[in-house]
Protein backbone atom coordinates (compact mmCIF):
# COMPACT_ATOMS: atom_id res chain seq x y z
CA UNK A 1 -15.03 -49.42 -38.90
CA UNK A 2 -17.08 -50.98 -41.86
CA UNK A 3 -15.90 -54.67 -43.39
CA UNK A 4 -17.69 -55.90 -46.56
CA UNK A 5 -17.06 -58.99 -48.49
CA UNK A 6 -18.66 -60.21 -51.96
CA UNK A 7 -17.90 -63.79 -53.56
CA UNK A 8 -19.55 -65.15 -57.03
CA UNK A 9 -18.87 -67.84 -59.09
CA UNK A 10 -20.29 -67.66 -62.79
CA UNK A 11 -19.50 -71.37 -63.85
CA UNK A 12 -20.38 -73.58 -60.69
CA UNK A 13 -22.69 -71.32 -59.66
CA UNK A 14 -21.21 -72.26 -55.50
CA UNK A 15 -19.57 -69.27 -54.58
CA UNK A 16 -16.88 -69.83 -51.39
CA UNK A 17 -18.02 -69.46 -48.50
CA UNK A 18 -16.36 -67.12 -45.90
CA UNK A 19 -15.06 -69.31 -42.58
CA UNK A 20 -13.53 -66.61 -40.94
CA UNK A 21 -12.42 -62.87 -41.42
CA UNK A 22 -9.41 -61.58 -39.37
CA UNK A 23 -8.32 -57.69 -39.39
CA UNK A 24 -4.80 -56.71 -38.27
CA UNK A 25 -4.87 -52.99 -37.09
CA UNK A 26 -2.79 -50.45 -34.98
CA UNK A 27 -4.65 -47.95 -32.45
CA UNK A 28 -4.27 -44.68 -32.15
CA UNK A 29 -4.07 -42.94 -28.60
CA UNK A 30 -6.46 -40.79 -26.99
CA UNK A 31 -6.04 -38.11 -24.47
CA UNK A 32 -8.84 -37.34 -22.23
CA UNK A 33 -9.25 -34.70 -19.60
CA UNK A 34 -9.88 -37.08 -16.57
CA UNK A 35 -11.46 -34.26 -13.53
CA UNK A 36 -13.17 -37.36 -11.87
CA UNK A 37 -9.51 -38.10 -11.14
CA UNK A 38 -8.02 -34.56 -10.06
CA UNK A 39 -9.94 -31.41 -10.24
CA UNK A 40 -9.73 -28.08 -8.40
CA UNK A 41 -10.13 -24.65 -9.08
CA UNK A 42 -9.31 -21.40 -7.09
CA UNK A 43 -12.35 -19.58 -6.75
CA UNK A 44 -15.30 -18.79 -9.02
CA UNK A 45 -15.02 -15.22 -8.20
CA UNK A 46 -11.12 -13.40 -8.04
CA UNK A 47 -10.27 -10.17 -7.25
CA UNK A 48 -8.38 -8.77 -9.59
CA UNK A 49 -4.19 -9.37 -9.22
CA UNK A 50 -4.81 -12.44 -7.82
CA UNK A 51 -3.40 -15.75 -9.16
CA UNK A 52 -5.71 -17.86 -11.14
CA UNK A 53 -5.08 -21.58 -10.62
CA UNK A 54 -6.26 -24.83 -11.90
CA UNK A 55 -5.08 -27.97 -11.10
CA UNK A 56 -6.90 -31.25 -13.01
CA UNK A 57 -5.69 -35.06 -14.39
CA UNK A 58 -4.82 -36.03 -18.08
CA UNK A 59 -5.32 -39.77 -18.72
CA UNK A 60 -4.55 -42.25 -22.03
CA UNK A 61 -7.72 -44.10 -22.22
CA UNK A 62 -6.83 -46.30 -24.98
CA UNK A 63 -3.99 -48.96 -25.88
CA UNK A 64 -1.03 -46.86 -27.70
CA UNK A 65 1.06 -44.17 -25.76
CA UNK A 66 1.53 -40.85 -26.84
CA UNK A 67 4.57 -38.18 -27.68
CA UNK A 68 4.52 -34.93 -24.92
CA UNK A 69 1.55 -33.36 -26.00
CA UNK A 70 0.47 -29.28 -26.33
CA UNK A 71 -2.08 -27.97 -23.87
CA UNK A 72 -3.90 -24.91 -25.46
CA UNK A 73 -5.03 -22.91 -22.57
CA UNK A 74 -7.29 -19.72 -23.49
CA UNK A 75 -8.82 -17.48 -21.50
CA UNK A 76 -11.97 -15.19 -22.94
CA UNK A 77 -13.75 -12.26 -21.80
CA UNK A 78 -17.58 -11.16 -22.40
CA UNK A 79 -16.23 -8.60 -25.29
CA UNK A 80 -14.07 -12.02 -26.99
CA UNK A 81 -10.84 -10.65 -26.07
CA UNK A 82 -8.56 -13.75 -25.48
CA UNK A 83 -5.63 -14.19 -23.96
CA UNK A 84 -3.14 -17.89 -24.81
CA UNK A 85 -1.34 -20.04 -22.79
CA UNK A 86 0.55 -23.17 -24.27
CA UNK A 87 2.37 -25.62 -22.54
CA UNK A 88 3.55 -28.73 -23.43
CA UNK A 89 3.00 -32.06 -21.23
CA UNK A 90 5.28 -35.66 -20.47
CA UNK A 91 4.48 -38.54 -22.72
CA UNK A 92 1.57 -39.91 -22.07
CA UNK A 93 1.56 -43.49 -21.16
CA UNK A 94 -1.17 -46.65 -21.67
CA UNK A 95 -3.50 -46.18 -19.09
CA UNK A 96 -1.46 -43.83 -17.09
CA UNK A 97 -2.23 -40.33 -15.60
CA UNK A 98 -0.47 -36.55 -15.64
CA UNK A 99 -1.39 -34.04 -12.93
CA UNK A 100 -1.64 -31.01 -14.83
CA UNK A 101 -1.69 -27.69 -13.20
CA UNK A 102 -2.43 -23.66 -14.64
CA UNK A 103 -2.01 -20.58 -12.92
CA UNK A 104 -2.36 -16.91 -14.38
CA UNK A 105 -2.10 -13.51 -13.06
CA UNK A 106 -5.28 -11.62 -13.28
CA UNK A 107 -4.10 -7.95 -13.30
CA UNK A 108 -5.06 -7.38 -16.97
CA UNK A 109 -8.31 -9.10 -16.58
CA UNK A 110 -11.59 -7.11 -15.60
CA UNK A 111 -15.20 -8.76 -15.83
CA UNK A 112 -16.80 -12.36 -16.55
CA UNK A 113 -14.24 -14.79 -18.71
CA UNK A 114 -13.90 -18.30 -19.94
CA UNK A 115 -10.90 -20.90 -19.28
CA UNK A 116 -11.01 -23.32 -22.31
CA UNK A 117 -8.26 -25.91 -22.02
CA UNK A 118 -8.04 -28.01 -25.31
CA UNK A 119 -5.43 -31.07 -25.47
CA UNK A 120 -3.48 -31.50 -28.36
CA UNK A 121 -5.18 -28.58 -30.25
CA UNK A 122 -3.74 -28.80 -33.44
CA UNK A 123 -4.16 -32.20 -33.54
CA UNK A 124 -0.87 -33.34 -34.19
CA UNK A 125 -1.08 -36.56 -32.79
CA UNK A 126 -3.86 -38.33 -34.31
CA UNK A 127 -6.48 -39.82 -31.83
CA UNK A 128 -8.94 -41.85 -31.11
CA UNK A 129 -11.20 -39.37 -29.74
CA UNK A 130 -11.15 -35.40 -30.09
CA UNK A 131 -14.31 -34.82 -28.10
CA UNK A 132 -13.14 -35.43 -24.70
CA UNK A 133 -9.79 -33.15 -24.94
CA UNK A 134 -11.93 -29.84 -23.78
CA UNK A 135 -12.30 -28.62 -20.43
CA UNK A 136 -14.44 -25.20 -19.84
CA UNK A 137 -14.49 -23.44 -16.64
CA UNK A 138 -16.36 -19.67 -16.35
CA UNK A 139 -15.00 -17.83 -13.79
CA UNK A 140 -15.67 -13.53 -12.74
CA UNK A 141 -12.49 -10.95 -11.85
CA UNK A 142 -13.56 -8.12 -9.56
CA UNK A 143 -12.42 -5.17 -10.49
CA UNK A 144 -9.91 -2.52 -8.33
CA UNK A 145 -12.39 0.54 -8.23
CA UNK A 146 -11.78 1.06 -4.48
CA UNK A 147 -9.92 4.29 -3.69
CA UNK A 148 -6.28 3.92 -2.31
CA UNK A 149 -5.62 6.01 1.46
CA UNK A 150 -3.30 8.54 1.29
CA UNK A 151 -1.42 9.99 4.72
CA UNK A 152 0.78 12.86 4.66
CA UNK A 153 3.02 14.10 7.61
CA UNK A 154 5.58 16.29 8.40
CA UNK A 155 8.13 14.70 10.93
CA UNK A 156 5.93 12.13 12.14
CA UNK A 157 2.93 14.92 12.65
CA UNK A 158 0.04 16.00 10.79
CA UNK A 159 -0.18 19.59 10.33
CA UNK A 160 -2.75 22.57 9.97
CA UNK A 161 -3.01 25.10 7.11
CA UNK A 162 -0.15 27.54 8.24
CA UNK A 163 1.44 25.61 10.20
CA UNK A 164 5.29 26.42 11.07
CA UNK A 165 7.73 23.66 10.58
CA UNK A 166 11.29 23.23 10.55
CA UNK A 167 12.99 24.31 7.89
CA UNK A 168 14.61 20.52 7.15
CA UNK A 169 11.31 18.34 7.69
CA UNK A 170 10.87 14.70 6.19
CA UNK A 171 8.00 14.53 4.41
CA UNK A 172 6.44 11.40 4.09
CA UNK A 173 3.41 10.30 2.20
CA UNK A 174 2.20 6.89 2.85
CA UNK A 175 -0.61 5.64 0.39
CA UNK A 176 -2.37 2.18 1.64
CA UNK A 177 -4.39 -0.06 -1.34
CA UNK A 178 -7.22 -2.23 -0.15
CA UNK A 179 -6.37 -4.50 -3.02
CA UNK A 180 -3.42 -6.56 -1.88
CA UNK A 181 -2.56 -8.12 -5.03
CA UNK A 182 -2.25 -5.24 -7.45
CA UNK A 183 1.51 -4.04 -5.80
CA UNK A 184 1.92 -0.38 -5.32
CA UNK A 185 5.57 -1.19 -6.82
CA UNK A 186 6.27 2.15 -9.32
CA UNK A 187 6.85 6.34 -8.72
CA UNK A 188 3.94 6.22 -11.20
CA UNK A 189 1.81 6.20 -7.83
CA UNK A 190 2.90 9.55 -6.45
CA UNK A 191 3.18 13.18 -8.00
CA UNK A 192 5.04 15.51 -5.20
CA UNK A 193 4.93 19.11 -5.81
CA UNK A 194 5.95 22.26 -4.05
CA UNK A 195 5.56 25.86 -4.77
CA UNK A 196 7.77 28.27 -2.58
CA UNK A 197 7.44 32.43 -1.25
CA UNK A 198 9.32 33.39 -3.97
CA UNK A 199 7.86 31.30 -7.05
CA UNK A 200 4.34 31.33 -8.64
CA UNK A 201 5.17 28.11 -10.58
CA UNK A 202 4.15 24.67 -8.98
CA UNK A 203 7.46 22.44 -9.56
CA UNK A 204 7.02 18.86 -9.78
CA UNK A 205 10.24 17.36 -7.60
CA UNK A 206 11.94 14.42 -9.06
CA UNK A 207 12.34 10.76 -7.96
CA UNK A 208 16.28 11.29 -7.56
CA UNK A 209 16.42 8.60 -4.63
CA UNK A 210 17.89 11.04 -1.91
CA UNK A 211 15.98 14.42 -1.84
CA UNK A 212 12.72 12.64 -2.94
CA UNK A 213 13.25 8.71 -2.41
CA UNK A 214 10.45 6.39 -2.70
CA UNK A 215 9.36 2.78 -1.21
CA UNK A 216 7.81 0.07 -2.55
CA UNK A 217 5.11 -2.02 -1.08
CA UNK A 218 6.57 -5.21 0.38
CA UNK A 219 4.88 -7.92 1.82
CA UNK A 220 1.12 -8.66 1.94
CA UNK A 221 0.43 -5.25 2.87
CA UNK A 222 -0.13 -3.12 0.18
CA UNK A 223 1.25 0.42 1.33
CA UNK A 224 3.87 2.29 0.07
CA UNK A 225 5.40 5.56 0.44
CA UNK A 226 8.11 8.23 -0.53
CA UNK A 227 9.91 10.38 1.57
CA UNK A 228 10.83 14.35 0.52
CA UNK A 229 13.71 15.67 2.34
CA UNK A 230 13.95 19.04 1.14
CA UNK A 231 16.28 22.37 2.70
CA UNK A 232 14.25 25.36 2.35
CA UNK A 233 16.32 28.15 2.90
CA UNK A 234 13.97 30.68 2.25
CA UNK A 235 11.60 32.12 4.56
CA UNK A 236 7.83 32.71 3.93
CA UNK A 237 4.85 30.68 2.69
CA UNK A 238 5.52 27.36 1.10
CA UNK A 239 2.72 24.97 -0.94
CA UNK A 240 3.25 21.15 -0.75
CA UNK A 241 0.71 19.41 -3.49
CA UNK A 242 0.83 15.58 -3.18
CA UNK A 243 -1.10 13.43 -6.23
CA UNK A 244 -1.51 9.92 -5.46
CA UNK A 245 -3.09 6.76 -7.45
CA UNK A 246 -3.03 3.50 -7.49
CA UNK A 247 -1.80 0.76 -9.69
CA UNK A 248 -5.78 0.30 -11.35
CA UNK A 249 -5.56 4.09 -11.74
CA UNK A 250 -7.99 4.75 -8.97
CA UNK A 251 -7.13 8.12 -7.26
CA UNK A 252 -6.61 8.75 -3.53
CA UNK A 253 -9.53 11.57 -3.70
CA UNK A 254 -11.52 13.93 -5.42
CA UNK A 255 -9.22 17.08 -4.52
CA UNK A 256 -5.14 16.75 -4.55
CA UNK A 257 -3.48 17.05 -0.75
CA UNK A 258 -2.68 20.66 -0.41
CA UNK A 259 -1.42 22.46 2.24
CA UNK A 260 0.43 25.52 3.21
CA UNK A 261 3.17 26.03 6.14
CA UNK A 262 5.63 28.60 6.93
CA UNK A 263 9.33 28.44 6.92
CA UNK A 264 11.16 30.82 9.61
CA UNK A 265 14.79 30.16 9.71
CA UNK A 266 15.54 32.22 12.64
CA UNK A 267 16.58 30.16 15.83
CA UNK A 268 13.87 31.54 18.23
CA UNK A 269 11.13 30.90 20.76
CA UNK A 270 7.99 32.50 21.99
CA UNK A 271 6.86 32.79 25.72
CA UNK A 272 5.13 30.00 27.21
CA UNK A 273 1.54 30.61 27.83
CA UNK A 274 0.00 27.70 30.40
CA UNK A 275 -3.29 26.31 29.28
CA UNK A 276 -6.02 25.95 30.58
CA UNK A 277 -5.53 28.87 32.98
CA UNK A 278 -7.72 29.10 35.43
CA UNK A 279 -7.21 24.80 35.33
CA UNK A 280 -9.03 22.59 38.26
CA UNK A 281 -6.77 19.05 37.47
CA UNK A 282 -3.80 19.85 35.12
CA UNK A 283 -2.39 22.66 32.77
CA UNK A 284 -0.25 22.50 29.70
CA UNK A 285 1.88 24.55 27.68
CA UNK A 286 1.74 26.69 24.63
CA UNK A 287 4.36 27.77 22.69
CA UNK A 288 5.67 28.67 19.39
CA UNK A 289 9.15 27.22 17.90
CA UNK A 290 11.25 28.70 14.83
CA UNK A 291 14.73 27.19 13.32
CA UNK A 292 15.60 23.91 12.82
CA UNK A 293 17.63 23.79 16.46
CA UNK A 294 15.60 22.03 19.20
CA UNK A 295 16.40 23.45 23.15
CA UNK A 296 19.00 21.54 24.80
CA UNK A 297 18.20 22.97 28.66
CA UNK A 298 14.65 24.07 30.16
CA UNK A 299 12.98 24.88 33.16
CA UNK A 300 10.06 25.99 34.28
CA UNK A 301 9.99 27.18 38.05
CA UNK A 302 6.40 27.47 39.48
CA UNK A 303 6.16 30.06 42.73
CA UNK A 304 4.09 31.43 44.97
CA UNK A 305 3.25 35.21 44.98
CA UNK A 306 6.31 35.63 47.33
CA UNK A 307 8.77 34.00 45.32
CA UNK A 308 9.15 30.45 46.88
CA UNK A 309 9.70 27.79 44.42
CA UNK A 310 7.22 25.05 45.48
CA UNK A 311 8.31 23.33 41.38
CA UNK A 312 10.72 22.72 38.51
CA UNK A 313 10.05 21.34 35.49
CA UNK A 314 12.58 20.37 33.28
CA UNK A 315 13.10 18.78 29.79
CA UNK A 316 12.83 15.40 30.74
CA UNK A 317 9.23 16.04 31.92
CA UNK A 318 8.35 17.89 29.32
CA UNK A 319 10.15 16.07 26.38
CA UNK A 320 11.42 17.42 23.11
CA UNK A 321 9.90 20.50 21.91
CA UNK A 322 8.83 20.85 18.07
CA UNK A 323 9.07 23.44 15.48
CA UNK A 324 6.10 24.98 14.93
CA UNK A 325 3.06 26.32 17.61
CA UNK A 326 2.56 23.82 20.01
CA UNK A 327 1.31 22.61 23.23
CA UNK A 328 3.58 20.31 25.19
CA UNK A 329 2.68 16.55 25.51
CA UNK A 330 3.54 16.77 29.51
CA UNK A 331 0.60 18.44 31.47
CA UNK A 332 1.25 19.66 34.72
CA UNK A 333 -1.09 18.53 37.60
CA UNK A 334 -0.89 21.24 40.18
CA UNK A 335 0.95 19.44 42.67
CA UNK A 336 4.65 20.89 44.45
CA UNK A 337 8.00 19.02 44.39
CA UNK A 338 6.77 16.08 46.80
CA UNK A 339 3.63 15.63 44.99
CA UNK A 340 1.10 17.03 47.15
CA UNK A 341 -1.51 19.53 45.51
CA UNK A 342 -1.05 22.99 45.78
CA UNK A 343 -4.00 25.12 47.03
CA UNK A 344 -6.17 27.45 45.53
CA UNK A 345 -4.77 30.74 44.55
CA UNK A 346 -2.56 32.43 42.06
CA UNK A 347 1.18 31.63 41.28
CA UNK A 348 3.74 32.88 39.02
CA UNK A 349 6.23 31.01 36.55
CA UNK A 350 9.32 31.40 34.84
CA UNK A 351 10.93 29.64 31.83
CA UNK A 352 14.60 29.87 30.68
CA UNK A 353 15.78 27.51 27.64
CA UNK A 354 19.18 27.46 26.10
CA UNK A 355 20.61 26.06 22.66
CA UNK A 356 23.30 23.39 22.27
CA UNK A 357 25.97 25.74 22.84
CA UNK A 358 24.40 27.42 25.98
CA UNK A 359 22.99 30.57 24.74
CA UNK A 360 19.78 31.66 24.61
CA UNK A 361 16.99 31.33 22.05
CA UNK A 362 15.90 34.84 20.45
CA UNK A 363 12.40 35.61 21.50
CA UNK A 364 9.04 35.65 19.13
CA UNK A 365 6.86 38.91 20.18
CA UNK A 366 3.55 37.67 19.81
CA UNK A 367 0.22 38.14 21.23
CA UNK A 368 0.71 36.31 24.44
CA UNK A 369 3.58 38.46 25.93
CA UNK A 370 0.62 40.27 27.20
CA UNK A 371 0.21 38.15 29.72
CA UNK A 372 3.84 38.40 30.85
CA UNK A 373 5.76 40.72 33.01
CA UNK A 374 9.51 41.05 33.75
CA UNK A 375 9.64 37.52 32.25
CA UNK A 376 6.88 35.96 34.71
CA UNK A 377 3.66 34.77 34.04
CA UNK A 378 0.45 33.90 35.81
CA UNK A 379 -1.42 31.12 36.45
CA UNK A 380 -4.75 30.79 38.68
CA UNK A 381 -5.54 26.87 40.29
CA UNK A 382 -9.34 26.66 41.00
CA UNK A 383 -10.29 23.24 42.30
């Protein structure tokens, strides 16, 4: 502020002279940003989905208060793309302080960008003091570019090309996202299609919650999946295609999931063909498995060349048997019914296996009925 004063006198030539000079005013506010008195920020560098926050103090540095006041907050990128935030404070007192606190998702942001926080931007409130209303804070967002996992499995088990399965499988497809802040939260993230024996056209099955239903990630770990449920009636070669991306667009691999299996409807069951044979410590067993219908009863009766049983194995050693070619999780170890090892020599075996309703599976010809005669089969213990 700049005072001047000027007295003459033309007649007396003795101007007054000025004994004092008082100025009656009213002050005007004036915000500050005060980060000597709260400051924090979340990190310098942020991956990408993750919540940008900023927490810092507001203080009236001068003698007047002020009306709520409008917090401009913008956020800038290298290429001047901005992105606005206003919010609107308490009155500000004399002399008194507001915690003020930001936070923004970062899932549209990519690259190096600028916080600017401006106080009372339009300057609506006249003040004191405009200069010390801005706040600027760089900051960097890492980019998703990472490749999601994708895991595919037919009842719990990976399968080969060719594989048999049952002809009611679940499906699932689980796809895992390093990121864990970008949510794999949409059906956008999967593409499920199957081509069957009779059809030369790839169809693309629906989201309809009960043939095809899907699951969101939940949690802090990013992973979701769906889970196809289909009844495939018809025997012969089926297709599954599975097409899977995350939420940055980032795709699970260079080539789609493919894989072929075949669908046999027929309730039957091969021979089954001990491996390894000769074996020195244990020996398990191979077999093939059509239908949907696992066996209810089996046993497997291991005898000497002149017919004495010396053991039985039944389902509860060997657990449930799956649809498809398989060898059996339980491996015999060449010992009799009391657990004492059997010597070194040949012996012969014999498995029956019945359905639910007591009768007996249909049999698969196949290459190892070879190795069978009369229903028995051999196996050689070499220690």
């Amino acid at each position: 502020m700049k005072l001047e004063y000027t007295a003459y006198d033309s007649i007396t030539r003795s101007p007054n002279q000025l004994l004092s000079w008082k100025v009656n005013y009213e002050p005007f506010p004036d915000a500050a940003v005060a980060p000597n008195l709260n400051y924090s920020f979340y990190k310098d560098t942020i991956q990408q989905g993750d919540l940008l926050s900023m927490n810092y103090a507001i203080l009236n540095i001068n003698e007047k208060p002020m009306d709520s006041l409008l917090i401009n907050y913008k956020i800038q990128d290298d290429k001047n793309k901005e992105n606005i935030v206003i919010q609107k404070t308490a009155p500000l007192e004399v002399g008194k302080k507001i915690d003020a606190s930001f936070s923004y998702d970062t899932k549209n942001l990519i690259g190096d960008q600028q916080l600017t926080v401006e106080l009372n931007p339009n300057k609506s409130q006249t003040e004191n003091n405009y200069l010390n209303n801005l706040l600027v804070k760089p900051f960097y967002v890492k980019g998703d570019k990472i490749n999601p996992l994708l895991d595919v499995t037919f009842d719990g088990q990976h399968i080969l090309n060719g594989d048999i399965i049952t002809p009611t499988p679940i499906i699932t497809g689980t796809l895992r996202d390093e990121n864990p802040f970008l949510k794999l939260n949409d059906t956008i993230s999967f593409k499920v299609l199957l081509k069957s024996p009779t059809d030369n056209d790839v169809v693309q099955i629906p989201f309809d919650g009960t043939i095809l239903k899907f699951f969101p990630s939940t949690g802090t770990n990013n992973k979701a999946y769906f889970e196809y449920k289909p009844n495939l009636l018809k025997d012969g070669t089926y297709q599954l295609i599975v097409q899977a991306k995350d939420i940055s667009g980032n795709i699970s691999g260079a080539l789609d999931y493919k894989v072929n299996f075949e669908i046999v409807n027929k309730q039957a069951i091969s021979n089954f063909l001990n491996y390894p044979n000769p074996f020195t410590t244990s020996t398990r067993f191979a077999y093939t498995l059509t239908g949907s219908e696992s066996p209810s009863a089996i046993r497997i009766q291991i005898m000497t060349i002149s017919g004495q049983i010396v053991r039985e194995i039944t389902e509860k050693e060997l657990g449930p048997l799956k649809v498809g070619r398989h060898l059996t999780e339980y491996a015999w170890d060449g010992t009799d019914q009391y657990g004492d090892k059997l010597a070194n020599g040949v012996y012969l075996y014999r498995v029956t296996i019945q359905k639910n309703n007591g009768k007996s599976f249909e049999p698969i010809n196949n290459e190892a009925d070879k190795f069978f005669e009369n229903g028995f089969g051999k196996m050689v213990i070499l220690r």
